[in-house]
Structures are given as C-alpha cells and as structure tokens.
Protein backbone atom coordinates (compact mmCIF):
# COMPACT_ATOMS: atom_id res chain seq x y z
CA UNK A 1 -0.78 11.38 -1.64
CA UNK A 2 -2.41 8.03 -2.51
CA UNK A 3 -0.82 5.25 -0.96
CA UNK A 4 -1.25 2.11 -2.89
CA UNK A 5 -0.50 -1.13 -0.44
CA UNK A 6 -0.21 -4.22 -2.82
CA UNK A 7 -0.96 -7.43 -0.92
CA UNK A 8 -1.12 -11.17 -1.94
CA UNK A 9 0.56 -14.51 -1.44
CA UNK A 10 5.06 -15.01 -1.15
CA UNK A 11 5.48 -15.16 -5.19
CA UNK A 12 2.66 -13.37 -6.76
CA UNK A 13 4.59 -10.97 -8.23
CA UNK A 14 3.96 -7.67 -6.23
CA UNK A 15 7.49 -6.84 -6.61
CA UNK A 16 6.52 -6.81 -10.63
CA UNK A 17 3.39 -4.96 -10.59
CA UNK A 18 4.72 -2.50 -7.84
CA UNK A 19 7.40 -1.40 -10.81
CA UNK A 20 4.72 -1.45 -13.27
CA UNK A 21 3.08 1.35 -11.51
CA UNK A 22 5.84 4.00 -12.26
CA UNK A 23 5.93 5.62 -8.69
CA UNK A 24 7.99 5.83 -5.64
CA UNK A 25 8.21 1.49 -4.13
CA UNK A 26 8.92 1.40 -1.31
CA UNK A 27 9.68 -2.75 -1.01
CA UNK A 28 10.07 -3.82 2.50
CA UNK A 29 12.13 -7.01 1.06
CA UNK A 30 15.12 -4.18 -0.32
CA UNK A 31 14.96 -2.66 2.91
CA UNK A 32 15.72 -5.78 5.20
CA UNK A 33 18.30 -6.90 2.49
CA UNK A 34 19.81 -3.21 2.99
CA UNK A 35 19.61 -3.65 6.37
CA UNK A 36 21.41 -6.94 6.38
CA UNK A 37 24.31 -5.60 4.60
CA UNK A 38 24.82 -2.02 6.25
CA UNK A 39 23.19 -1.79 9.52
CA UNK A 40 25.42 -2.55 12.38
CA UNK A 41 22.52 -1.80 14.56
CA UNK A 42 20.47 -4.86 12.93
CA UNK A 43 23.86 -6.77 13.15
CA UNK A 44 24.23 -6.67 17.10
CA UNK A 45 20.30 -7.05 17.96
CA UNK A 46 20.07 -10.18 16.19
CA UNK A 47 23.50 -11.42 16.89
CA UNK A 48 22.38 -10.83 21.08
CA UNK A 49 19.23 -12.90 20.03
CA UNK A 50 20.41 -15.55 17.97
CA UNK A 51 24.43 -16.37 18.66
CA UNK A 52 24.35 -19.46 17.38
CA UNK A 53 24.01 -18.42 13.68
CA UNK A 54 24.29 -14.78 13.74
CA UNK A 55 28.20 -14.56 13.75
CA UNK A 56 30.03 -12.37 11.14
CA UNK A 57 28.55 -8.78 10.05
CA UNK A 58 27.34 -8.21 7.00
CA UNK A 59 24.04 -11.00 8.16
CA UNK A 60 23.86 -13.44 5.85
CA UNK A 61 20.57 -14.61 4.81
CA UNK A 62 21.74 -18.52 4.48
CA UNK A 63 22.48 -17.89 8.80
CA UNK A 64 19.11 -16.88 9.57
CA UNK A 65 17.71 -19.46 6.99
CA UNK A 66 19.58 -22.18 9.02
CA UNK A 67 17.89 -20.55 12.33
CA UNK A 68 14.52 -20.84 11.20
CA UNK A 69 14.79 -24.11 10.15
CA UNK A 70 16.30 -25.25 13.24
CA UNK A 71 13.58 -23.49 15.40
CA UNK A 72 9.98 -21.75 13.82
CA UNK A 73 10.51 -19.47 16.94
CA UNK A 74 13.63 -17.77 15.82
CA UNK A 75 10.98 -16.05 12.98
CA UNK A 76 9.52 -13.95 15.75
CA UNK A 77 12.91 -13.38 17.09
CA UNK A 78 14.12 -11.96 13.86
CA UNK A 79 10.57 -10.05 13.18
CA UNK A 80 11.32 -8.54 16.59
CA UNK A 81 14.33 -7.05 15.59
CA UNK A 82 13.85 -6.54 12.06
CA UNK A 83 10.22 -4.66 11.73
CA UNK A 84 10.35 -1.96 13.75
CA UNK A 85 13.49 -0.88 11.43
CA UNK A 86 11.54 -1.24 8.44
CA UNK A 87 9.24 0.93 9.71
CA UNK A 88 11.04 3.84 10.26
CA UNK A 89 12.48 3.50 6.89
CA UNK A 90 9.33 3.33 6.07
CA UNK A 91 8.28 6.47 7.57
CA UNK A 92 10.94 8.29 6.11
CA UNK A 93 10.12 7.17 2.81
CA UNK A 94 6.77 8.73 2.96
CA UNK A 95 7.85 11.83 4.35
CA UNK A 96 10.62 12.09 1.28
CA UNK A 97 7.59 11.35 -1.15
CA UNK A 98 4.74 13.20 0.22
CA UNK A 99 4.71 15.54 -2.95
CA UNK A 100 3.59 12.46 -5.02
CA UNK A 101 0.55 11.81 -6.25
CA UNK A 102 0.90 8.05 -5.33
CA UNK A 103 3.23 6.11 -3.46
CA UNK A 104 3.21 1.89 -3.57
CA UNK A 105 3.64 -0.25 -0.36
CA UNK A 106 5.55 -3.28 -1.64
CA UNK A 107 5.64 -5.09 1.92
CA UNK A 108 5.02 -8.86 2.33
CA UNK A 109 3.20 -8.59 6.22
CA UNK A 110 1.19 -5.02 5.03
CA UNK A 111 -1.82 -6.50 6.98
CA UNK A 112 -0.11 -8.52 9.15
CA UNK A 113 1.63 -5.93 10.84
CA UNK A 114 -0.87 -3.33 10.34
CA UNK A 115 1.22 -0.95 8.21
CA UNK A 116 -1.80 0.18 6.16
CA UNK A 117 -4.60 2.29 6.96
CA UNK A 118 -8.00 3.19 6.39
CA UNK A 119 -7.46 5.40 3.31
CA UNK A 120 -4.92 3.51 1.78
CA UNK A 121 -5.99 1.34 -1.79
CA UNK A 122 -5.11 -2.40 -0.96
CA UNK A 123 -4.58 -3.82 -4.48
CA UNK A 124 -4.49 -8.17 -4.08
CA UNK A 125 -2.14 -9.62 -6.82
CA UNK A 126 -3.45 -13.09 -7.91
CA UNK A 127 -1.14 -15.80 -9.96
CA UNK A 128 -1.89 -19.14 -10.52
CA UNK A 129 -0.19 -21.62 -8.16
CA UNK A 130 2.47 -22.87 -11.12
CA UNK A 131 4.03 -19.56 -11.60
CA UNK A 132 4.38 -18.70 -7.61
CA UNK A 133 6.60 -21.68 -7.65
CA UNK A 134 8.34 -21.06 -10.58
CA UNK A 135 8.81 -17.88 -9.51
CA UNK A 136 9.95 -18.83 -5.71
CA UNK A 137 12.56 -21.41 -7.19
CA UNK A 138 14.66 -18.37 -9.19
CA UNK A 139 14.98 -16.87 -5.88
CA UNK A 140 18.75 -16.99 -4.32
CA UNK A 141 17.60 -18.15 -1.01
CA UNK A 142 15.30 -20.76 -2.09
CA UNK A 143 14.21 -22.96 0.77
CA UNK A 144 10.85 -24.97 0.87
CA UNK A 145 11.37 -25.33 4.89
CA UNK A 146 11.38 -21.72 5.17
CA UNK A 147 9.22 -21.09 2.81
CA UNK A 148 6.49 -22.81 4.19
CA UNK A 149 6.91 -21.06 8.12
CA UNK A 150 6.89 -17.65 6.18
CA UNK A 151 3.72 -18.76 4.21
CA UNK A 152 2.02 -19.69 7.66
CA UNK A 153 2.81 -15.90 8.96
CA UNK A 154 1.34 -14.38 6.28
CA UNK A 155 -2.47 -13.68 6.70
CA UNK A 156 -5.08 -15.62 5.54
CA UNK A 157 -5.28 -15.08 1.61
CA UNK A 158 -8.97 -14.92 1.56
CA UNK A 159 -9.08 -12.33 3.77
CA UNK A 160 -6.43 -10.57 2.17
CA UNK A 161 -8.63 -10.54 -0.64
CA UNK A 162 -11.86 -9.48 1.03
CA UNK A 163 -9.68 -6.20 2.21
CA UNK A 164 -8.56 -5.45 -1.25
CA UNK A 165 -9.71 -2.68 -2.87
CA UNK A 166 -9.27 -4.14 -6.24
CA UNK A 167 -7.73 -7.17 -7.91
CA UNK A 168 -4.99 -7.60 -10.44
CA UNK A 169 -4.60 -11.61 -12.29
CA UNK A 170 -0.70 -11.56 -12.69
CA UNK A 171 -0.74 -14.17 -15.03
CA UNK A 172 -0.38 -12.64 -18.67
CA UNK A 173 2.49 -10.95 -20.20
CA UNK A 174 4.18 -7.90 -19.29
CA UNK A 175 3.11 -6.08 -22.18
CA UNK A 176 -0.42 -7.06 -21.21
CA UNK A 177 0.20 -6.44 -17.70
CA UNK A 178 1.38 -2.63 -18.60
CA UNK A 179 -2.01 -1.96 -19.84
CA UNK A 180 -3.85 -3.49 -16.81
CA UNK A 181 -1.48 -1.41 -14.13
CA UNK A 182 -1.67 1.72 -16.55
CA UNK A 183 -5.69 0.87 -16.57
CA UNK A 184 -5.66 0.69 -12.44
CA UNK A 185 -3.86 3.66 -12.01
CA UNK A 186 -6.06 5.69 -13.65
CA UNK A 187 -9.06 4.45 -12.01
CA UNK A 188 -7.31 5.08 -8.38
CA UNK A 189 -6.27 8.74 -9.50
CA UNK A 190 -9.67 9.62 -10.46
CA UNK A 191 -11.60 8.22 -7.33
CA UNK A 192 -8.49 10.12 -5.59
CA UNK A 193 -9.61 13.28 -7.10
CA UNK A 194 -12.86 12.57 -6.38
CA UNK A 195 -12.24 12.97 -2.01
C-alpha cells in the first residue's frame, strides 16, 4: 500500500485533488466534522475544557469558532482533544484499506503533527492566492479571525514544499486537472512497483 499524503496551504484544494485520485480519502476535516456530530466522547472532553462555549451536544462549529476568537489558546485546547481521535480513526482506516494499492491522506496538519512517514509520497497542491480565497469564502464557517490563527499553525509552506515528493498547480479546470492526477498516479504506481 502506497500512502499518498497531500499537503499545501487552508484552500488549495486538496480536498479536490484527493477525489481526483479515485482511492480510499481518508480527510481528517470529515472526520472532526463526524466527530462533532456523533461522538459524545469529543462532546464531554471539550465541554470539561472549554465551558464557556462548549454547551449543547452535537458541538457546533460556530461555539468553538467564537472560542478561538476570544482566546488563540483555546486552538491547542481543542487540538488536544480533537487529534488524538483523528488518529485512531485514522489508524483504522488504514487497517480497513491495507489491500489497496494506494490510499490518500487528506489531513490539513500531515506534517505538523507528524502523521506521515518516511515512505509515504507527500504530493504539495499549489493555487494561486485568488482562488484560495475564493475558495475559503464558500465555506459555511467562514471566518477571517480564525482563519488566520489556523493559517499560523500550519507549517511553513516552503518547507512543505521542500518535503513534497511532487507538485500539482491546482489552478486549471477539472477536466484538465483529471489528466494531471490520472498522469501522477501512474508515475507513483510505477516507482511503487519499482521497491
């Protein structure tokens, strides 16, 4: 099994290419907006940690939006809880998908958190400043306050990019797009089957 970690700035459109890729995704962004709804466990954690604004189960993401913009620390607070239940449903996502040939790692803080390792094939997804922001404006929870915190807990973008095995320019159609990911794929199965 491959694994295929797609890195890159809030708004690049990893969430995009990761589909175009036609493999098992697993997007870290689904699984804290799963978590949000269904997990009880998530629920009391962040409710013991933040009172204030965690209050009625399901979380809603406009309470935690509020808490981050009242205080930057409340991020780590909700990282502390949050992450190390991604991960496991990380873990058993890979297990479930082992059989595949490739599996994609749609997860904002990849590097950050050190979720990848040394084998895995860190594709960088570069857009052009215009279209991030168009992009980050269709989202529900748009907030520039919040944006801009989450932006500073990402990693550096150049050295994202120096760790990247390849790079993709997300900023053509999805037709042409298609071809580029179909392109990629190939090229990463083939150096696979070459180790």
């Amino acid at each position: 099994m491959i694994r295929v970690g797609l890195i890159g700035e809030i708004g690049s459109g990893k969430s995009f290419i990761a589909k175009l890729f036609n493999y098992p995704v697993f997007n870290a962004d689904r699984e804290v907006e799963i978590l949000y709804k269904n997990s009880k466990e998530c629920y009391k954690k962040l409710s013991k940690k933040l009172p204030r604004f965690v209050k009625s189960f399901p979380i809603s993401k406009s309470q935690l939006i509020k808490a981050i913009n009242q205080d930057k620390k409340n991020l780590k607070k909700i990282s502390s809880v949050v992450h190390p239940l991604v991960r496991k449903k990380m873990k058993l996502f890979l297990n479930k998908n082992k059989k595949n040939k490739i599996v994609i790692l749609d997860i904002p803080l990849l590097i950050e958190n050190k979720l990848y390792n040394k084998k895995d094939i860190l594709v960088f997804i570069k857009s052009n400043q215009n279209k991030i922001i168009n992009r980050l404006k269709k989202r529900k929870n748009y907030n520039k306050k919040t944006l801009l915190y989450l932006r500073k807990n990402q990693a550096n973008l150049l050295k994202k990019r120096k760790l990247a095995n390849y790079i993709v320019d997300n900023n053509f159609s999805r037709n042409i797009m298609k071809k580029k990911i179909k392109y990629l794929k190939q090229k990463i199965l083939n150096e696979g089957n070459r180790t």
